[in-house]
Protein backbone atom coordinates (compact mmCIF):
# COMPACT_ATOMS: atom_id res chain seq x y z
CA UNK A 1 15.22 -4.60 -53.26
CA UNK A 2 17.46 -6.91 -51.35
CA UNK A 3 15.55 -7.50 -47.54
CA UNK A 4 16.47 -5.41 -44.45
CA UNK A 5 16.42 -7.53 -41.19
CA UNK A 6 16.44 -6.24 -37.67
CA UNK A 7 17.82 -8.58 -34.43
CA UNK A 8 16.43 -7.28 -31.43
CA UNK A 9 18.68 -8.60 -28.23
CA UNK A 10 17.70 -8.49 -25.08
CA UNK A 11 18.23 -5.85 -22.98
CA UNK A 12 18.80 -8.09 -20.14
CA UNK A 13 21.02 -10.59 -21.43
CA UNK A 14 22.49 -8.89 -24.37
CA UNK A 15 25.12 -11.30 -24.80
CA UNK A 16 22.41 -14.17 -26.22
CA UNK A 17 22.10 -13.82 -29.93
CA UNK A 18 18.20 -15.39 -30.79
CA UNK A 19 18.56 -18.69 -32.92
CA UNK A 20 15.83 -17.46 -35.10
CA UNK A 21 18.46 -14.92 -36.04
CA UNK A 22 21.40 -16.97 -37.63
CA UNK A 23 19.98 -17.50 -40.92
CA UNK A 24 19.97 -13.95 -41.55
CA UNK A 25 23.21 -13.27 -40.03
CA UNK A 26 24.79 -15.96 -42.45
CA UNK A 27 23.25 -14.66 -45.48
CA UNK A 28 23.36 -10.80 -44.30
CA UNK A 29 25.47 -9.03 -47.22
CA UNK A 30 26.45 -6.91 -43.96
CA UNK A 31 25.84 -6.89 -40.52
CA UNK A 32 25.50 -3.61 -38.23
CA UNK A 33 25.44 -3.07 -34.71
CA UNK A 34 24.70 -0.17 -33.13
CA UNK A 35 26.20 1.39 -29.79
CA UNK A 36 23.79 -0.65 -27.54
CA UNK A 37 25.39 -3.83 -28.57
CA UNK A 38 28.67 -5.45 -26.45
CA UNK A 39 31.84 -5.42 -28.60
CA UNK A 40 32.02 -9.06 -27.81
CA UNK A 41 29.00 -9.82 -30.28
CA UNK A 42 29.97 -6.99 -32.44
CA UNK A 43 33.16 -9.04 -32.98
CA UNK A 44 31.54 -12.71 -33.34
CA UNK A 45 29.27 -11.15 -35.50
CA UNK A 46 31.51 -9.81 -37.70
CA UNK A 47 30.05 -6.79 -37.34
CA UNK A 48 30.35 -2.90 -38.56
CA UNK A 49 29.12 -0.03 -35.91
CA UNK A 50 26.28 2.06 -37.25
CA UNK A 51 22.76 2.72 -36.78
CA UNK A 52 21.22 1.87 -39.82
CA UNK A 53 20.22 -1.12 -41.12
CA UNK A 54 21.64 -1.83 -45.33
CA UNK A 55 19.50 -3.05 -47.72
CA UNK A 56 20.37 -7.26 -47.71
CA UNK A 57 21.83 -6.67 -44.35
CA UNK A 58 21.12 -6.82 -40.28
CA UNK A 59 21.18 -4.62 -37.85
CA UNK A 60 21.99 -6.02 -34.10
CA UNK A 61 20.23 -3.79 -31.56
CA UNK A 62 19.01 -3.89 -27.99
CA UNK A 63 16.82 -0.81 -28.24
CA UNK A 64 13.02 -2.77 -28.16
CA UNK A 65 12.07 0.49 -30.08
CA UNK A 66 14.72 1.49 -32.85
CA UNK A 67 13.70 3.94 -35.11
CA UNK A 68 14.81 1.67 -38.19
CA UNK A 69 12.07 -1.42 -37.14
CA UNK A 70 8.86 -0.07 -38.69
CA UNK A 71 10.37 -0.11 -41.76
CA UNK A 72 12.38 -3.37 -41.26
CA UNK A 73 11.18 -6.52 -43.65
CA UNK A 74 12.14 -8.66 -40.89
CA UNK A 75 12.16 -8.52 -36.96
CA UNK A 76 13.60 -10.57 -35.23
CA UNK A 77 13.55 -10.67 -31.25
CA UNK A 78 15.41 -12.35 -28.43
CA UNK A 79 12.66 -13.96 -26.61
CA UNK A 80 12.37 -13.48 -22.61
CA UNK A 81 11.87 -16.36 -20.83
CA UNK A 82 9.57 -16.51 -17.52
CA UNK A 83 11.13 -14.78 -14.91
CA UNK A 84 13.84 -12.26 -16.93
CA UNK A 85 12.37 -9.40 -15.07
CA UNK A 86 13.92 -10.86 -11.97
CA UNK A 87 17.71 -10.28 -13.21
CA UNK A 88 16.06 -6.07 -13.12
CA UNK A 89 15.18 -6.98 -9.70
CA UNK A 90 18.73 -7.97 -8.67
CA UNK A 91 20.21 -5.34 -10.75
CA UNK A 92 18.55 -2.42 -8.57
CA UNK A 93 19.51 -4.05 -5.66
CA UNK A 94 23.05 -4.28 -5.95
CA UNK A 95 22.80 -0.44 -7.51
CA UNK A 96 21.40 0.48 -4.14
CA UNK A 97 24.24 -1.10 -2.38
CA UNK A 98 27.15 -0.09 -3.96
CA UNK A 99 29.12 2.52 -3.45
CA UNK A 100 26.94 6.06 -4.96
CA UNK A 101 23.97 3.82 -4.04
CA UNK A 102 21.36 4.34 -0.95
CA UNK A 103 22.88 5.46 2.53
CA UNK A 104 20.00 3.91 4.29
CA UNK A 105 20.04 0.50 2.27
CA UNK A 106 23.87 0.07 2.45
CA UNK A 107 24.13 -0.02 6.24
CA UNK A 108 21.42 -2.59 6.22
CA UNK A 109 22.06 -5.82 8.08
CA UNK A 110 20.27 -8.97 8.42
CA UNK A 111 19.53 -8.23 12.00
CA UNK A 112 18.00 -4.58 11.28
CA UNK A 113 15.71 -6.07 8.23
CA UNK A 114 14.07 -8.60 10.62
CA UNK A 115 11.27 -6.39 11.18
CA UNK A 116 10.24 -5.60 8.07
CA UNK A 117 10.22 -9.73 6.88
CA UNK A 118 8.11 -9.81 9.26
CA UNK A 119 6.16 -6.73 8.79
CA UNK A 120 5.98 -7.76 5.08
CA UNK A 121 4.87 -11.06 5.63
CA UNK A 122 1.74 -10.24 7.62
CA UNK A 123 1.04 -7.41 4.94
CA UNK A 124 0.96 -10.21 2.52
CA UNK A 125 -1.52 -12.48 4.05
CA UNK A 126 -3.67 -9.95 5.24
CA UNK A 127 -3.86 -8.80 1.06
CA UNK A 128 -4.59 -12.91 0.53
CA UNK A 129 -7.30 -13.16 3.58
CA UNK A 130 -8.98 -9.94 1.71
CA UNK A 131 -8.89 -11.12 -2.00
CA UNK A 132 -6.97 -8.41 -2.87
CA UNK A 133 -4.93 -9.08 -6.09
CA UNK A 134 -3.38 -5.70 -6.76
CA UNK A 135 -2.05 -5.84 -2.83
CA UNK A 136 -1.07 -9.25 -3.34
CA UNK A 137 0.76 -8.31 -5.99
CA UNK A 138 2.51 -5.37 -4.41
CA UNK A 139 3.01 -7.12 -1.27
CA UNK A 140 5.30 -10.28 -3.15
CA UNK A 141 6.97 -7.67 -4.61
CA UNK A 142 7.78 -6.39 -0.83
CA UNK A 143 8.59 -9.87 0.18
CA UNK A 144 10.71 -10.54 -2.36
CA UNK A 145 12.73 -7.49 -1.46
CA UNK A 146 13.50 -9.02 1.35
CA UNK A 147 15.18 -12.44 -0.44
CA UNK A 148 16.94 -9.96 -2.61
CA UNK A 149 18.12 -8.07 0.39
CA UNK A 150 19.41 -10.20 2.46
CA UNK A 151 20.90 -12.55 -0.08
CA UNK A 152 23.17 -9.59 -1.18
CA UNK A 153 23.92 -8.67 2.55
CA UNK A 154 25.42 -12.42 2.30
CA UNK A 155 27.13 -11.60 -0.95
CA UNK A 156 29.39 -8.70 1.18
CA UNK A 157 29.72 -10.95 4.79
CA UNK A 158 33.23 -11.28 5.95
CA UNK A 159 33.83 -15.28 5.67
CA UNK A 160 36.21 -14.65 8.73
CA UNK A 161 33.36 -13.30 10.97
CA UNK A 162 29.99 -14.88 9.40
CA UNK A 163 30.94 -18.18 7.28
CA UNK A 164 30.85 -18.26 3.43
CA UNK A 165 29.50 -15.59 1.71
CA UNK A 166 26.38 -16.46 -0.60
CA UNK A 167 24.19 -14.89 -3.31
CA UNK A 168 20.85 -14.54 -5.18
CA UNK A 169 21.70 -17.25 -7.29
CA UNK A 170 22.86 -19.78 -4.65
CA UNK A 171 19.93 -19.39 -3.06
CA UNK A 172 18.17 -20.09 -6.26
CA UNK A 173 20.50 -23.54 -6.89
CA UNK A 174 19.40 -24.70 -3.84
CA UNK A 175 15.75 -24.11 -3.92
CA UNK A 176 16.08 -25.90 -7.41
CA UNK A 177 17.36 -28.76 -5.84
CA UNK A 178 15.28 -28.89 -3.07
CA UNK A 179 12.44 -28.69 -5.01
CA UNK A 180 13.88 -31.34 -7.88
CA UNK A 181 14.46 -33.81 -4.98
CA UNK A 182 11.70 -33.44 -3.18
CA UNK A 183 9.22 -33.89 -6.05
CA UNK A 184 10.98 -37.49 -7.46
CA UNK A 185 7.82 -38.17 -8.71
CA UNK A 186 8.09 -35.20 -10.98
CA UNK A 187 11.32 -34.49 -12.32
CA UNK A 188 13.13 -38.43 -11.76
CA UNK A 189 9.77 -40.95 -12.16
CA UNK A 190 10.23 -42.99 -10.03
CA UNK A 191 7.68 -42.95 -7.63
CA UNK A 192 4.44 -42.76 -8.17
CA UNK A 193 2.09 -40.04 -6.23
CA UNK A 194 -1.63 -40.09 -6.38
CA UNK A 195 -2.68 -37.45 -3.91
CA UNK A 196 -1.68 -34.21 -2.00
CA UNK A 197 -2.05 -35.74 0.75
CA UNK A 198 0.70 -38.40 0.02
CA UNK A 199 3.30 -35.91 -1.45
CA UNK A 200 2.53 -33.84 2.07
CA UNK A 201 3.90 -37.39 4.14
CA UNK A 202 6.23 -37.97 1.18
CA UNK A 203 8.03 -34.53 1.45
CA UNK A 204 8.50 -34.45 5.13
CA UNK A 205 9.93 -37.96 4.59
CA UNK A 206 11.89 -36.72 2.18
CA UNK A 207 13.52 -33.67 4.26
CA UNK A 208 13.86 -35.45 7.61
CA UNK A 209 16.07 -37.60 5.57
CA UNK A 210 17.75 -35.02 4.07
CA UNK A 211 18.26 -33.25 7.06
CA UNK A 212 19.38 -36.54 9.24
CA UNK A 213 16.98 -34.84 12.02
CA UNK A 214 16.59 -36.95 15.09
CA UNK A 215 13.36 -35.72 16.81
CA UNK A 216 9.83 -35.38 14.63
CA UNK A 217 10.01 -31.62 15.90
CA UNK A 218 13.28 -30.38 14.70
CA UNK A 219 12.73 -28.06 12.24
CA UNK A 220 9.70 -26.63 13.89
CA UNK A 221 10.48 -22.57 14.12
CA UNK A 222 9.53 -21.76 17.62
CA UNK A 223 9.39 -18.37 16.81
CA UNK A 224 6.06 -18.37 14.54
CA UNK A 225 2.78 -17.30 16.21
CA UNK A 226 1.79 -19.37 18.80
CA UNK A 227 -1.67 -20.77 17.08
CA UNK A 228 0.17 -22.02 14.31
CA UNK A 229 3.31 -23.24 16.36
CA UNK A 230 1.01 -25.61 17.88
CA UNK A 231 -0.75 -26.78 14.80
CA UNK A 232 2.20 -27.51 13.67
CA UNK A 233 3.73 -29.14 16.55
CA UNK A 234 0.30 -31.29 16.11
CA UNK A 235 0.60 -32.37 13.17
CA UNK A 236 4.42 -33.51 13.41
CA UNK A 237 4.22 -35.73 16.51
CA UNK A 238 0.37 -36.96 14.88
CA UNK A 239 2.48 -37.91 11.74
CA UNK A 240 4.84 -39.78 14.32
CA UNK A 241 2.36 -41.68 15.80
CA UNK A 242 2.00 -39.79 18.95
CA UNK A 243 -1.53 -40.64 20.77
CA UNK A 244 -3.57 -37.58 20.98
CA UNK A 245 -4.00 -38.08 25.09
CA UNK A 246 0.14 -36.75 25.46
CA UNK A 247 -1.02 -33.59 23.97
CA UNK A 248 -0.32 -30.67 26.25
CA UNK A 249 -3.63 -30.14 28.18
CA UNK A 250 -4.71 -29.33 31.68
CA UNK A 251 -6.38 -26.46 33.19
CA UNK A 252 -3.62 -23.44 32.70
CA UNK A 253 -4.33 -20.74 30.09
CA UNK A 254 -1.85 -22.12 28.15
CA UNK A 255 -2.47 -25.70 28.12
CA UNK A 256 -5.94 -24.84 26.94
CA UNK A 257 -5.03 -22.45 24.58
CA UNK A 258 -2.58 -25.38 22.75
CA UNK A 259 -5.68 -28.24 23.16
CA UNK A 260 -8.02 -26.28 21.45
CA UNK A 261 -5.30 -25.13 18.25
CA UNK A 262 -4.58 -28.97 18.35
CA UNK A 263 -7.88 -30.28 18.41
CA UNK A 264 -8.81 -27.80 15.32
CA UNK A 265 -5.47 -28.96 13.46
CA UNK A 266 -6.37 -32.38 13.93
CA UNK A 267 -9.65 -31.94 11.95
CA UNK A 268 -8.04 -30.58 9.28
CA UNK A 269 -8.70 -26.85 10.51
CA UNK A 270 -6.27 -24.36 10.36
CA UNK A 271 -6.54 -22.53 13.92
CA UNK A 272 -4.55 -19.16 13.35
CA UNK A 273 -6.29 -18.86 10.36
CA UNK A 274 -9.72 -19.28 12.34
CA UNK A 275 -7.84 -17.02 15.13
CA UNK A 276 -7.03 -14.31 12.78
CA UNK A 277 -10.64 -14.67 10.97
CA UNK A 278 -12.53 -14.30 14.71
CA UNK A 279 -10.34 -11.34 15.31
CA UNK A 280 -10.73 -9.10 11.74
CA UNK A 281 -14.63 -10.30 12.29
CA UNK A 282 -14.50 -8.59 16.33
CA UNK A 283 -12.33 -5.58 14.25
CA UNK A 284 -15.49 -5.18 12.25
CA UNK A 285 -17.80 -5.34 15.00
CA UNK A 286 -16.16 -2.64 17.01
CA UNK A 287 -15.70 -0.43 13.34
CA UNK A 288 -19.55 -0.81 12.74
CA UNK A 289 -20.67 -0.14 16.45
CA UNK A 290 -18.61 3.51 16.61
CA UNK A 291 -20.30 4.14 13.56
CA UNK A 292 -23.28 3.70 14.86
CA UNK A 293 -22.80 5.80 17.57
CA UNK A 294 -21.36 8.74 16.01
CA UNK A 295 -24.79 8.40 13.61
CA UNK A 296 -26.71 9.21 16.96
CA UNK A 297 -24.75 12.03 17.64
CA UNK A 298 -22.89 10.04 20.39
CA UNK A 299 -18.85 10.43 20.87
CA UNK A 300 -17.53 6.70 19.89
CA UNK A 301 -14.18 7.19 22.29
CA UNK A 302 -16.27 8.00 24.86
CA UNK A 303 -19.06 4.67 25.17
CA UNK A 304 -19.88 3.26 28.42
CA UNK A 305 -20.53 -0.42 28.58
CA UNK A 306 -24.33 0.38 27.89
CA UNK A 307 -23.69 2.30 24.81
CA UNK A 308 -21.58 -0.55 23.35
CA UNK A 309 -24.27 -3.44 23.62
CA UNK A 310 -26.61 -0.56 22.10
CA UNK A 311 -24.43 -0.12 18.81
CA UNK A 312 -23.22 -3.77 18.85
CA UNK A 313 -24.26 -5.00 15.43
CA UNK A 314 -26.61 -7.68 15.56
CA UNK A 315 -25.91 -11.37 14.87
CA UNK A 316 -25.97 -11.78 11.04
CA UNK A 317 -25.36 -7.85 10.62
């Protein structure tokens, strides 16, 4: 009996016939395609509809679980490379968005998503302060919502009004480049790299060149949390050569507040994440001393200052 051979395209990018394929398809006696398959590679196939698959023949399918594979000689599938599952991402976002989509995500603008990028962004490093993986995962799933979002917001902006409209896979082109250009090292050899450290220097090298910027702080978003604003203000002007004595300082709140985030950053310690580690450890504190109370039978909204120190957890608790 002659062999029976089964192409499996991808759901995704049905279009792409597998390499591994074209020997059979030469030497099929006849090819089939079924109705999950474009007419455009039912045609350069040479193709017949159907659903079965003829004895010497092929059948072209997209369905990962046809009835006809288990008793297929041959199987043949379009691989997926890393990433596919991204082009379902973008597909459900431009479903929501179109007309018969979501009322609530189609009047959407960049402006009204700010919160949640933010929102999202905190949710993520709070998953990656607790170890959490299954959060972490969830939460880059959030976060990339948000690229998807707004890059599709840009696809639909009025070029009169806005500028040029833009798209998920611009923004993709030019993180490819950025990324290609900033790691010569990598992708062009012809630099040599030996440490983090260097590529760190090397990279901001390369972008203030890139970006023609005339001050070491341009660049700096002003709008981050003030811990790490500073440490990053720090480490620019200390990778410019400014002398650690013009550092803000003096005896305001603020002023002291920047020396000590500065002094941290410049031995290598990141102050918000210290900040934010002081603060869940306080959180904990106050968690385990209402506990505490409401063990003795004592209301936890209602301590004096007496009953706190009581409760307070001990050092090393």
């Amino acid at each position: 009996m002659a062999s029976r051979t089964v192409v499996v395209l991808s759901v995704r990018a049905p279009h792409a016939v597998p390499a591994a394929a074209l020997p059979a398809l030469r030497d099929a006696a006849l090819v089939v395609a079924d109705r999950t398959v474009p007419d455009e590679v039912v045609a350069a196939a040479g193709a017949s509809r159907g659903e079965d698959v003829p004895d010497g023949g092929v059948l072209l399918t997209t369905d990962q679980e046809h009835p006809t594979i288990p008793s297929a000689d041959t199987v043949v599938r379009a691989p997926e490379p890393p990433g596919a599952a991204l082009l379902d991402a973008v597909a459900v976002m431009d479903r929501l968005r179109s007309p018969g989509g979501c009322p609530w995500d189609a009047e959407q603008t960049h402006a009204s998503l700010l919160q949640y990028l933010v929102e999202e962004c905190y949710e993520l490093y709070e998953a990656i302060e607790d170890h959490d993986r299954d959060a972490m995962r969830e939460e880059l799933g959030d976060v990339l919502l948000q690229v998807l979002f707004h890059a599709r917001i840009a696809a639909e902006s009025d070029p009169t009004e806005v500028g040029a409209p833009f798209d998920i896979d611009d923004v993709a082109t030019d993180l490819v480049a950025k990324l290609v250009g900033r790691h010569p090292h990598v992708f062009a050899g012809t630099e040599q790299i030996d440490s983090a450290q260097r590529q760190e220097h090397r990279w901001e090298e390369l972008k203030r060149a890139e970006k023609q910027r005339e001050s070491s702080v341009d660049g700096v978003p002003l709008g981050q949390p003030a811990a790490a604003l500073a440490a990053k203000l720090t480490s620019r002007t200390a990778r410019a050569g400014l002398p650690p004595e013009l550092l803000p300082a003096g005896r305001g709140v603020g002023e002291q507040l920047f020396a000590a985030a500065a002094s941290a950053k410049l031995a290598g310690i990141d102050p918000e994440a210290e900040l934010r580690a002081a603060a869940r450890r306080f959180v904990d504190h106050v968690r385990i001393a209402e506990r505490n109370a409401a063990a003795d039978g004592e209301d936890p909204h209602a301590l004096d200052a007496a009953a706190w120190r009581r409760h307070w957890p001990r050092q090393g608790s």
